[in-house]
Protein backbone atom coordinates (compact mmCIF):
# COMPACT_ATOMS: atom_id res chain seq x y z
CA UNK A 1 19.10 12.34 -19.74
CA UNK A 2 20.54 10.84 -16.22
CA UNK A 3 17.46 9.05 -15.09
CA UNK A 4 19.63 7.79 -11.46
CA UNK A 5 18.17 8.89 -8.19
CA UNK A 6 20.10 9.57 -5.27
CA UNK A 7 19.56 9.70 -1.65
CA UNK A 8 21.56 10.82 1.01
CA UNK A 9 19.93 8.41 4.22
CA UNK A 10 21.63 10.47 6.49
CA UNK A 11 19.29 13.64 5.11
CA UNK A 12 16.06 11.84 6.19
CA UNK A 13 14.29 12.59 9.42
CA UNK A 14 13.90 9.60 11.88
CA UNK A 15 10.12 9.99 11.62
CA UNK A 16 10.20 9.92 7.72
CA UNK A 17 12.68 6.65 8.07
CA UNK A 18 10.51 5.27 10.19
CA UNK A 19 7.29 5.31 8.27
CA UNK A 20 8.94 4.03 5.49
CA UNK A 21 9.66 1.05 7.31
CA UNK A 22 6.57 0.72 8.44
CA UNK A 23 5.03 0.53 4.80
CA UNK A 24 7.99 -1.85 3.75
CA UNK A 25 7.16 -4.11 6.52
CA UNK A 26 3.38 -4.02 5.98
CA UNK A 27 4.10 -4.91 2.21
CA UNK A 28 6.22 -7.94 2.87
CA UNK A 29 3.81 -9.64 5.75
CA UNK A 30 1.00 -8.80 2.50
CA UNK A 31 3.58 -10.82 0.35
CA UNK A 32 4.30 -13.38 2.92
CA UNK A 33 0.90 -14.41 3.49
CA UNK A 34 -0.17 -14.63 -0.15
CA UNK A 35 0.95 -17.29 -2.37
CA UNK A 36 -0.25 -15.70 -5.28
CA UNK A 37 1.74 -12.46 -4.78
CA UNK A 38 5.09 -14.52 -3.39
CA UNK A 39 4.95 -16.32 -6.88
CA UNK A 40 4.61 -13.38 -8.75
CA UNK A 41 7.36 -11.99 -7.04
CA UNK A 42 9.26 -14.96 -7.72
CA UNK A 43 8.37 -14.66 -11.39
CA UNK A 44 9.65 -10.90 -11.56
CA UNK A 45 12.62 -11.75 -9.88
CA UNK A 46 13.83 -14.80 -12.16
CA UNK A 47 12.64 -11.92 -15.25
CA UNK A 48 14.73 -9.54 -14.02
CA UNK A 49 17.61 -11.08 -12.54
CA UNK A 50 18.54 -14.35 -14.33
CA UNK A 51 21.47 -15.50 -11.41
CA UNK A 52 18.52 -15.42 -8.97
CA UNK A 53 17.89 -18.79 -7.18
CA UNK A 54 14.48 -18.11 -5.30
CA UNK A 55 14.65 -16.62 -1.95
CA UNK A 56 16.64 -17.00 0.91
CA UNK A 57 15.02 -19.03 2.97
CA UNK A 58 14.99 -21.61 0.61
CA UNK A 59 18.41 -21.61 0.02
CA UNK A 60 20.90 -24.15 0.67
CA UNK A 61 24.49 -24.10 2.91
């Protein structure tokens, strides 16, 4: 069973793309100002995705 979704962006309304955004955004300001959640995330991340190196702002040039 094909468990892949795809979506064609171009197929959602502007008022559907934008509350999306909206709830992205509010999610990420939650995760910004919350330690606990940012190293959580952090946690799921290096789980997940073993090449990861933290995020980007902490990256170096």
């Amino acid at each position: 069973m094909n468990t892949n979704i795809h979506v064609n962006v171009n197929e959602i309304p502007p008022e559907v793309a934008e509350r999306i955004g909206c709830v992205f955004l509010g999610f990420h300001k939650r995760f910004q100002q919350s330690p606990e959640l940012m190293a959580k995330l952090e946690a799921y991340r290096a789980a997940s995705h073993p090449s990861h190196k933290g995020s980007e702002s902490e990256a170096t040039p």
